[in-house]
C-alpha atoms as a PDB file:
ATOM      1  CA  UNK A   1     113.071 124.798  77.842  1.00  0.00           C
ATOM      2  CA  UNK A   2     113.205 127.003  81.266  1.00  0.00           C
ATOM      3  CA  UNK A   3     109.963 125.895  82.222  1.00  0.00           C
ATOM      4  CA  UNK A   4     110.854 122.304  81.968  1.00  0.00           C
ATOM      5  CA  UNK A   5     114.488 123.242  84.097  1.00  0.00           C
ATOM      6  CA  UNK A   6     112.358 125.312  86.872  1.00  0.00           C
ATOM      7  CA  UNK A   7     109.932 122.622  86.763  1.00  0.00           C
ATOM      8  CA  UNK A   8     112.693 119.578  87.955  1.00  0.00           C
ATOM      9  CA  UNK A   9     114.229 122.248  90.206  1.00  0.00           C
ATOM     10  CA  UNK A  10     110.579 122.731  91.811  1.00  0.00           C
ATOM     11  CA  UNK A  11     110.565 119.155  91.929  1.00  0.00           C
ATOM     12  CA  UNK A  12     113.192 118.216  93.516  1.00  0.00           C
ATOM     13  CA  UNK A  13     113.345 121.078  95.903  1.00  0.00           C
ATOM     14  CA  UNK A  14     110.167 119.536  96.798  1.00  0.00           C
ATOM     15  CA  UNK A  15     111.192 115.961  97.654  1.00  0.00           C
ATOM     16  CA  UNK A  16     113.861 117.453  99.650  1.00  0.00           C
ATOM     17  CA  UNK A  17     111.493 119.263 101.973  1.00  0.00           C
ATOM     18  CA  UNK A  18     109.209 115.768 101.949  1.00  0.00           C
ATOM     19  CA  UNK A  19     112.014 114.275 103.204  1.00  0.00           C
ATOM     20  CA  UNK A  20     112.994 116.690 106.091  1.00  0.00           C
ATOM     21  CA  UNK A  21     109.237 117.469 107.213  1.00  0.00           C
ATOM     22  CA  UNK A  22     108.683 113.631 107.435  1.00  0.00           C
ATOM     23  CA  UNK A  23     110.995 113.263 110.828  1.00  0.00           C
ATOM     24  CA  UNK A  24     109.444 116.809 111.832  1.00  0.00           C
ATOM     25  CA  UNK A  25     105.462 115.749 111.294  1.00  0.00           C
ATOM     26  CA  UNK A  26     106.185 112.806 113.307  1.00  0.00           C
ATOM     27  CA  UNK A  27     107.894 114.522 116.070  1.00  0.00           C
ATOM     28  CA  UNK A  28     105.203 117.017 116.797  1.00  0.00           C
ATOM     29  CA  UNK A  29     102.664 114.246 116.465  1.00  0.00           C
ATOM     30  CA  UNK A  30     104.927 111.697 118.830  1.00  0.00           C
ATOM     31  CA  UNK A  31     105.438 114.453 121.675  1.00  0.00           C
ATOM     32  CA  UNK A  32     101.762 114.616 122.453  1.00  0.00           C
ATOM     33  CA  UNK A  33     101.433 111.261 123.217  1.00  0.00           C
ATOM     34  CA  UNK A  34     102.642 109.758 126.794  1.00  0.00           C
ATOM     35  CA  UNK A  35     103.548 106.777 125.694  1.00  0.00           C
ATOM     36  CA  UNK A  36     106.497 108.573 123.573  1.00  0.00           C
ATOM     37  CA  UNK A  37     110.232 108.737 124.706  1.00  0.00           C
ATOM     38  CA  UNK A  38     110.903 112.496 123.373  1.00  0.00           C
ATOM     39  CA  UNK A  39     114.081 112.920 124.937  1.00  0.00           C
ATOM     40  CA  UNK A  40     115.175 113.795 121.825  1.00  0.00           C
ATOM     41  CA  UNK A  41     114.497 113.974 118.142  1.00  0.00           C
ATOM     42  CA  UNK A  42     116.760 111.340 116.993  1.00  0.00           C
ATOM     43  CA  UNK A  43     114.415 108.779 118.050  1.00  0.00           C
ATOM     44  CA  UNK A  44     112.141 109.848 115.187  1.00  0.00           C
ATOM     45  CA  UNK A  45     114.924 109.127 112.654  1.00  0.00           C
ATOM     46  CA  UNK A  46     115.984 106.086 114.391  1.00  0.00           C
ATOM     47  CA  UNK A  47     112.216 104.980 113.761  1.00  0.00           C
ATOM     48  CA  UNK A  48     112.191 105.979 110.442  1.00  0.00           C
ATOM     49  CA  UNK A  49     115.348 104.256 109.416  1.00  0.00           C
ATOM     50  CA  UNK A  50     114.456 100.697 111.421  1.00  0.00           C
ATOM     51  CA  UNK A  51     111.115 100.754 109.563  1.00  0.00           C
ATOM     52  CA  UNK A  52     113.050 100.763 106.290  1.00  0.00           C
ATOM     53  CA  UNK A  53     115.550  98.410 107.288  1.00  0.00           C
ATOM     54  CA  UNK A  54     113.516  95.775 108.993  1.00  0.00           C
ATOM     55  CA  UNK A  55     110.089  96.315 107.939  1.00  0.00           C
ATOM     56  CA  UNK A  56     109.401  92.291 109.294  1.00  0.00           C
ATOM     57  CA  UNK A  57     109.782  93.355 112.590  1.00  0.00           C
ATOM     58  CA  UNK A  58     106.837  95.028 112.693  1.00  0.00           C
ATOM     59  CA  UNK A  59     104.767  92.235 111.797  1.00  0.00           C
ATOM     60  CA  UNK A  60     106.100  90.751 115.402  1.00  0.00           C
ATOM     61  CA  UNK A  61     105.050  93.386 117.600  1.00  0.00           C
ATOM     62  CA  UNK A  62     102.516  92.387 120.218  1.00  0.00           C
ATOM     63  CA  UNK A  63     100.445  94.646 122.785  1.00  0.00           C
ATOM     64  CA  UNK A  64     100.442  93.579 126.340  1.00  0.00           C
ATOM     65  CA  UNK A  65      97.026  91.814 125.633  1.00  0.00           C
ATOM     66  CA  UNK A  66      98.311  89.864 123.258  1.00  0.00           C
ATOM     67  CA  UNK A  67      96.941  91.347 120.053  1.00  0.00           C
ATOM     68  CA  UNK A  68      98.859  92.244 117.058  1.00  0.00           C
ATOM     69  CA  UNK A  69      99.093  96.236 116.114  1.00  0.00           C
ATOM     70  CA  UNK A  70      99.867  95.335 112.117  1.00  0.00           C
ATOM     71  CA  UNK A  71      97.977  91.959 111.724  1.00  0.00           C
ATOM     72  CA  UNK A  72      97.552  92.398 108.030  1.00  0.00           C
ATOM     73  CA  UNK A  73     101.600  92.501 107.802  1.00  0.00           C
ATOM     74  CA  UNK A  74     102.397  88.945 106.700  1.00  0.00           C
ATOM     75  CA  UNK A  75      98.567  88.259 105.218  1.00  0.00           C
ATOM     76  CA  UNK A  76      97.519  88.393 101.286  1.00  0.00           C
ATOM     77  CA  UNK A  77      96.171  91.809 100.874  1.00  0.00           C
ATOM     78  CA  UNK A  78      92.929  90.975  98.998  1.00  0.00           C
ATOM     79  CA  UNK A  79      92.668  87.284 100.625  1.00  0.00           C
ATOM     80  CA  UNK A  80      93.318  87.892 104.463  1.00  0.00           C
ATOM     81  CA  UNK A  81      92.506  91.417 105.118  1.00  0.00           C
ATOM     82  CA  UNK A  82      89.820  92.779 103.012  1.00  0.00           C
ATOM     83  CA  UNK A  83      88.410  89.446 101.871  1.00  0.00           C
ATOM     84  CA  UNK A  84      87.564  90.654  97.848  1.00  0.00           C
ATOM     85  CA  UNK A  85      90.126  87.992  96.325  1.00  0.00           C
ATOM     86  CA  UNK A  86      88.193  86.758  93.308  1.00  0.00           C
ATOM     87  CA  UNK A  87      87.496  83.043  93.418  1.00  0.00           C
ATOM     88  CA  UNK A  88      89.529  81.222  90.787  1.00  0.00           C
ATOM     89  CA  UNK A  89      88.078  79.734  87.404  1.00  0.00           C
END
């Protein structure tokens, strides 16, 4: 019975840190590029929270040449991107 009480406290000890390191990871990845406004760190949660909020938007964004970053956003996973749909009967 302890083992199964340390094991959820393990657990969820464990999703907390997930969920604090995520901002952090992307921080010290996001500083080393030029392109990056690290003025501060709340941009990284400000990223993280319009990705789950409006994860369409994505599928909008555009590079200066015209090409689209996520592509496979709004396409049928099997169908448009990979092309391994099975045909039908």
């Amino acid at each position: 019975m302890e083992t199964y009480i340390l094991l959820g406290i393990v657990g969820i000890l464990s999703f907390i840190l997930g969920i604090l390191a995520c901002p952090i990871v992307i921080f010290l990845r996001a500083r080393n590029d030029d392109a990056w406004d690290d003025s501060n760190m709340t941009n990284i949660i400000r990223l993280v929270a319009h990705i789950a909020t409006h994860p369409s938007d994505f599928g909008l964004m555009k590079y200066d040449d015209g090409t689209y970053p996520f592509w496979y956003i709004n396409k049928d996973e099997f169908r448009g991107v990979v092309k391994t749909r099975p045909k039908g009967k």
